[in-house]
N, C-alpha and C. Protein backbone atom coordinates (compact mmCIF):
# COMPACT_ATOMS: atom_id res chain seq x y z
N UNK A 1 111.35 74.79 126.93
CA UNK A 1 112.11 74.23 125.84
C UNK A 1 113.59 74.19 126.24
N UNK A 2 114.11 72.97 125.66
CA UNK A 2 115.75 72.70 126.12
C UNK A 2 116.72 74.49 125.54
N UNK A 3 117.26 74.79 126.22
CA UNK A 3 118.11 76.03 125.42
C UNK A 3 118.87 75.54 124.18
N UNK A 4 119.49 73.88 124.49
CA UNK A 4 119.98 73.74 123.37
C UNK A 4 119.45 73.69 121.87
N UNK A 5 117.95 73.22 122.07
CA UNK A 5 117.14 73.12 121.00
C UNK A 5 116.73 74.47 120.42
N UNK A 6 116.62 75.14 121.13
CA UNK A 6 116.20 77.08 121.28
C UNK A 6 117.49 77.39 120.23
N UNK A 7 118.45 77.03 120.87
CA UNK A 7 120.10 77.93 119.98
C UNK A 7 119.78 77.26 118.32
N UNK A 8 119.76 75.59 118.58
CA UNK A 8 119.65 75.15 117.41
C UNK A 8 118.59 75.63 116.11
N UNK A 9 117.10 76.07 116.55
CA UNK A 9 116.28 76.60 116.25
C UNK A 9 116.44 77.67 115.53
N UNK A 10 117.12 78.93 116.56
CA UNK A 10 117.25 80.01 116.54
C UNK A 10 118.78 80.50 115.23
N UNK A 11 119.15 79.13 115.08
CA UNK A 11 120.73 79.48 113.94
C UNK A 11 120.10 78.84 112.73
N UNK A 12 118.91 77.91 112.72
CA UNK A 12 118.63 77.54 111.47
C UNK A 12 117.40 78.50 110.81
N UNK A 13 116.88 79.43 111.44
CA UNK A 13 116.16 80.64 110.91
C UNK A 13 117.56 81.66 110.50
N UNK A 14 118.49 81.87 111.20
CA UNK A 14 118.54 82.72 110.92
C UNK A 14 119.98 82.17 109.53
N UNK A 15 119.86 81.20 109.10
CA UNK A 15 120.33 80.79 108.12
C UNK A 15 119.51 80.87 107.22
N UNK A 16 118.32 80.54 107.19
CA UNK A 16 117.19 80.63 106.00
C UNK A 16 117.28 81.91 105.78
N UNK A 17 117.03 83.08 106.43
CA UNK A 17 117.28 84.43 106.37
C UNK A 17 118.55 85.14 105.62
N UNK A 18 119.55 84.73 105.97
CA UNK A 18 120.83 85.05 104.97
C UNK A 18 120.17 84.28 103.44
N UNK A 19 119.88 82.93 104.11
CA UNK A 19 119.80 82.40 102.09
C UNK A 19 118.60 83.43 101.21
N UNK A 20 117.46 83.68 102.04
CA UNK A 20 116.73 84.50 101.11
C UNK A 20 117.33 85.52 100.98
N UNK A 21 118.13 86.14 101.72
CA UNK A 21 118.15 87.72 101.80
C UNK A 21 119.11 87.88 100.45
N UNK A 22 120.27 86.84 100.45
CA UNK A 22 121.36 86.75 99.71
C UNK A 22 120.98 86.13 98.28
N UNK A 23 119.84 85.44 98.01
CA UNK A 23 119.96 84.80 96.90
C UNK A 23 119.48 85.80 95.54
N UNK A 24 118.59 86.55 96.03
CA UNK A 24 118.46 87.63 95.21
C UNK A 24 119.29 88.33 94.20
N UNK A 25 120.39 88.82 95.34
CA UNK A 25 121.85 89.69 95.26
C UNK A 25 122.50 88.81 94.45
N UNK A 26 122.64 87.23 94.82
CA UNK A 26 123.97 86.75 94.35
C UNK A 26 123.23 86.52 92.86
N UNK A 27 121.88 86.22 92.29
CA UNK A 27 121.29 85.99 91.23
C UNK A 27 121.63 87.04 90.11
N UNK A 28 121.43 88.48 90.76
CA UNK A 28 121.59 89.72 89.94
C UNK A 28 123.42 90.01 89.62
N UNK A 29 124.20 89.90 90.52
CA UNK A 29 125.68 89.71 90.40
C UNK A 29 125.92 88.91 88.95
N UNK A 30 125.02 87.50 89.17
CA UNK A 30 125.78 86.40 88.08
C UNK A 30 124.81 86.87 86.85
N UNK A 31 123.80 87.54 86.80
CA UNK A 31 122.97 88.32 85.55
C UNK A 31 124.00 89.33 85.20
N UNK A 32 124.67 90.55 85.77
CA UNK A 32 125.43 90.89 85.33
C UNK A 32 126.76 90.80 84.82
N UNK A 33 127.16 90.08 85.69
CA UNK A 33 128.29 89.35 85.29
C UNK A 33 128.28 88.43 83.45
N UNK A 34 127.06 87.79 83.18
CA UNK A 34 127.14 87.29 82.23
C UNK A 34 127.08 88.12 81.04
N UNK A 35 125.98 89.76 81.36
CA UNK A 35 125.89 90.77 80.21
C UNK A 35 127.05 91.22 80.20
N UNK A 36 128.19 91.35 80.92
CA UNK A 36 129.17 92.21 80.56
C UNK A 36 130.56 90.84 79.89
N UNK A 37 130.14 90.20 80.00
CA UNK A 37 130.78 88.89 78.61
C UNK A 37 130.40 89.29 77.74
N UNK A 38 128.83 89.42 77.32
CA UNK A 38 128.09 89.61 76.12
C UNK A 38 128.25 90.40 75.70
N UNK A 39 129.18 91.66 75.92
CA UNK A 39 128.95 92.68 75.13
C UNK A 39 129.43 92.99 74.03
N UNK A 40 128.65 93.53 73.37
CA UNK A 40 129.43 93.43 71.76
C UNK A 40 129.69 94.59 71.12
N UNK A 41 130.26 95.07 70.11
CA UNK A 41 130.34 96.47 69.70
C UNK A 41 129.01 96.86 68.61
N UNK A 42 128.24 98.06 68.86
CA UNK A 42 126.68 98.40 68.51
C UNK A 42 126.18 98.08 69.83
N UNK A 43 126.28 97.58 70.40
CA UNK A 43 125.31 97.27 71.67
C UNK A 43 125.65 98.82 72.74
N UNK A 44 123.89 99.70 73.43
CA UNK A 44 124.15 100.76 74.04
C UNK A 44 123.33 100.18 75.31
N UNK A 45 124.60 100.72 76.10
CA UNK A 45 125.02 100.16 77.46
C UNK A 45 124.88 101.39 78.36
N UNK A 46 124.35 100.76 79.79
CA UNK A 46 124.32 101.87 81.08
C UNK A 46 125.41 101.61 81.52
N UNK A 47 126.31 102.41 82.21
CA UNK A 47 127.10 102.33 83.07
C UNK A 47 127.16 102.66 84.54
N UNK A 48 127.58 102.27 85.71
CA UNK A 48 127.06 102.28 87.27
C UNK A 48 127.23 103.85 87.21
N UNK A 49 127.64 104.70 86.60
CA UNK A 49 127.50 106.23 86.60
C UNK A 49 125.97 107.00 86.33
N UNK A 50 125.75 106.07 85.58
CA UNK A 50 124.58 106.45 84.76
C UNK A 50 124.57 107.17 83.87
N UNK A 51 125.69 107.32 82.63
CA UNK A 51 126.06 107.60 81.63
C UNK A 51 125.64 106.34 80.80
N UNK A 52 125.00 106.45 79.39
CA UNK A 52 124.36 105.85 78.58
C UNK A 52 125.58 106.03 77.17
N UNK A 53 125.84 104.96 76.90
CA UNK A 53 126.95 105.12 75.71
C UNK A 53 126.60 103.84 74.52
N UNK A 54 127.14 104.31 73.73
CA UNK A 54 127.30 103.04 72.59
C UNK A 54 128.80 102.28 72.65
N UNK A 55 129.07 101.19 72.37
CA UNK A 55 129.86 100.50 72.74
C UNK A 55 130.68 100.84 71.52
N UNK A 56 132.36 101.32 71.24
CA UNK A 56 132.65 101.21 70.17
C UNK A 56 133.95 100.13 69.86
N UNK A 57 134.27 99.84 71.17
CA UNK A 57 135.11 98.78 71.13
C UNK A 57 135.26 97.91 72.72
N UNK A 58 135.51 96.32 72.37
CA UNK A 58 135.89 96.08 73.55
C UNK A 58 136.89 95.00 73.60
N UNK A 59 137.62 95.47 74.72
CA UNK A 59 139.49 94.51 75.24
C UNK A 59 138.98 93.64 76.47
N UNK A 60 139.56 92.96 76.48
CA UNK A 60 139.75 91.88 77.93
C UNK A 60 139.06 92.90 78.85
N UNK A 61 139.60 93.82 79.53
CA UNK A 61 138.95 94.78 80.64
C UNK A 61 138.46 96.15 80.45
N UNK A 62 138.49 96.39 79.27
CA UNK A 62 137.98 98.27 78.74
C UNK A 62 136.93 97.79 77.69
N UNK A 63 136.27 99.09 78.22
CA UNK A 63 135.19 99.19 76.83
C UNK A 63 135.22 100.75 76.40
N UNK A 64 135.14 100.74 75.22
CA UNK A 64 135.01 102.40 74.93
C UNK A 64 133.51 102.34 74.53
N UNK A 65 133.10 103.89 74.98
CA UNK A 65 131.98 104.30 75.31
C UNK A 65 132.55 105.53 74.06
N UNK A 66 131.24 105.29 73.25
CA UNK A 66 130.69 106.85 72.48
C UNK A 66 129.84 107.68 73.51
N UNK A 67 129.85 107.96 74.05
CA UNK A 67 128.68 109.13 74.90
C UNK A 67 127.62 110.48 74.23
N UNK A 68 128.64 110.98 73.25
CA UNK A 68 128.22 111.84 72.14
C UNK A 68 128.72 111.64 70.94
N UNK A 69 128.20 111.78 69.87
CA UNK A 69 128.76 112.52 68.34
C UNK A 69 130.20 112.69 68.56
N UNK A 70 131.86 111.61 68.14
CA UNK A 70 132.70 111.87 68.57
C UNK A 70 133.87 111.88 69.75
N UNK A 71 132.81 111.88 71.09
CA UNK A 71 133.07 111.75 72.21
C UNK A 71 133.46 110.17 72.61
N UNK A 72 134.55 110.29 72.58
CA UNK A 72 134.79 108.24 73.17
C UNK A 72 135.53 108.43 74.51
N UNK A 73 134.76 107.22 75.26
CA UNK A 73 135.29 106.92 76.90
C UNK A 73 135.80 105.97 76.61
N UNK A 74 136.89 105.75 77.22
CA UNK A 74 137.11 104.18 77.80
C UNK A 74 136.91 103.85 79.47
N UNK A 75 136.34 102.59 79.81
CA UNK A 75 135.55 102.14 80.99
C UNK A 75 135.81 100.64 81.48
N UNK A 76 136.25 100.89 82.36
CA UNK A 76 136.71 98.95 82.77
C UNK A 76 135.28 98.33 82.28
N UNK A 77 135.33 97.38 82.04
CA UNK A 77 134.48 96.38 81.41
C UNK A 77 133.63 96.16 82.85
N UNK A 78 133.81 95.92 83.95
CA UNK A 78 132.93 96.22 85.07
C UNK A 78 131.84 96.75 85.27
N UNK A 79 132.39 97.91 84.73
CA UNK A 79 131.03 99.21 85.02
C UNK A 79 130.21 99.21 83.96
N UNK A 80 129.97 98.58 83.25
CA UNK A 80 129.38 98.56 81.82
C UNK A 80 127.73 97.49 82.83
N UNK A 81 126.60 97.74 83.71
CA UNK A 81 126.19 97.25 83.74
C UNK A 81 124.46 96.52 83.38
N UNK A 82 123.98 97.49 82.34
CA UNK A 82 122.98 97.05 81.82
C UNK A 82 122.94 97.69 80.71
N UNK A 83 122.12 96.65 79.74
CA UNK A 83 121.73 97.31 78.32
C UNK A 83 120.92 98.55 78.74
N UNK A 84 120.77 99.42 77.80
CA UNK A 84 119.49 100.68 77.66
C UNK A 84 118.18 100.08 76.87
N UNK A 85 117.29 100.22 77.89
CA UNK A 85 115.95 99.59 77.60
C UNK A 85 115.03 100.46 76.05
N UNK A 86 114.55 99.50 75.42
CA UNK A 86 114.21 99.62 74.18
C UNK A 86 113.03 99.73 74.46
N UNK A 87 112.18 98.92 75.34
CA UNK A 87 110.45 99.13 74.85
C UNK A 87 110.12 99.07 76.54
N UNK A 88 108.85 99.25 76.85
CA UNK A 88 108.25 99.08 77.93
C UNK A 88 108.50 100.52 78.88
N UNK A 89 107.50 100.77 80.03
CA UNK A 89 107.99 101.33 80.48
C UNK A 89 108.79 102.14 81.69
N UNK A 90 109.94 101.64 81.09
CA UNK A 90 111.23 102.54 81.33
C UNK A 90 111.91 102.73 80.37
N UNK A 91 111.69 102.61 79.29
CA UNK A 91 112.01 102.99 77.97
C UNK A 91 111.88 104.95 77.95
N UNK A 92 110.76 105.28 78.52
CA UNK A 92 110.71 106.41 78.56
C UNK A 92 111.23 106.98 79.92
N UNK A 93 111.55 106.77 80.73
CA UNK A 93 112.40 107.66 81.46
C UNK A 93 113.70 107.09 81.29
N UNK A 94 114.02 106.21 80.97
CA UNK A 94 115.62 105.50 81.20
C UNK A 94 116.09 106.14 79.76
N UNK A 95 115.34 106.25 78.94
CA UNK A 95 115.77 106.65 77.24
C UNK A 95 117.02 107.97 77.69
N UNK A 96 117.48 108.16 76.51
CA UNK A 96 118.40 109.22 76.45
C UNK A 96 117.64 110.77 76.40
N UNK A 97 117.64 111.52 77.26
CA UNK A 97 117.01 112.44 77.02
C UNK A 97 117.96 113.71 76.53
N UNK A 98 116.76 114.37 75.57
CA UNK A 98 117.27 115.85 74.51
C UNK A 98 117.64 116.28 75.01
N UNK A 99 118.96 116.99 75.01
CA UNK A 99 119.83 118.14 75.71
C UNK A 99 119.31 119.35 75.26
N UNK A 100 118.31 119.83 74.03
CA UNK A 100 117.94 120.69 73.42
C UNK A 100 116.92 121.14 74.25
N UNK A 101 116.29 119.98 75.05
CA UNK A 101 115.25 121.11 75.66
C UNK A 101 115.88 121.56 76.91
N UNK A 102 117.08 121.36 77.48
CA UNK A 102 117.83 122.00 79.24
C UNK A 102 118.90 123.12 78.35
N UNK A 103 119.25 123.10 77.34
CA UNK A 103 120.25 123.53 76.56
C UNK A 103 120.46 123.69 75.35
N UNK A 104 119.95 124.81 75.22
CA UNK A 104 119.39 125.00 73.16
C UNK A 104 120.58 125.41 72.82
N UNK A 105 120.59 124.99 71.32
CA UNK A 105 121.84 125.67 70.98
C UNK A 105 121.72 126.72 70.20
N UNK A 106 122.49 127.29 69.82
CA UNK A 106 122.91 128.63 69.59
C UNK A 106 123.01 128.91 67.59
């Protein structure tokens, strides 16, 4: 086989390869990107920490996070990146879990 046809060959695989590898990634980017427009105040949100909060307000780039009874964060609007799942399951491990059973109170 000509080498030139070989190089040519060999750059248009490995272009198909970036497009699959990448289209995934860039799909989930613009999914998040659009939930963190959407967000509204009542809406309970994961954050890339993995702190689970209720939304109690949101500005151009902050969101405040209730975390507990009282407890308010504020959080670049960034990190705010998925709702907290309601049904199905990961509903049950993703849910908020009881601090009462690692930490009873008194």
């Amino acid at each position: 086989m000509n080498p030139a046809v070989s190089y040519v060959v060999f750059m248009v695989a490995l272009v198909a390869l970036w497009f699959v590898l990448t289209r995934n990634a860039r799909a989930q980017r613009r999914q998040i990107a659009e939930f963190q427009q959407e967000i509204g105040i009542g809406d309970e949100v994961i954050i890339t920490a993995g702190i689970f909060g209720t939304v109690r307000s949101v500005d151009d780039d902050r969101v405040q996070l209730e975390i507990a009874e009282g407890t308010v964060i504020t959080v670049a609007r960034q990190v705010v990146v998925r709702p907290v799942p309601t049904e199905g399951p990961e509903a049950g491990s993703a849910g908020r879990a009881s601090t009462d059973e690692h930490h009873p109170e008194d």
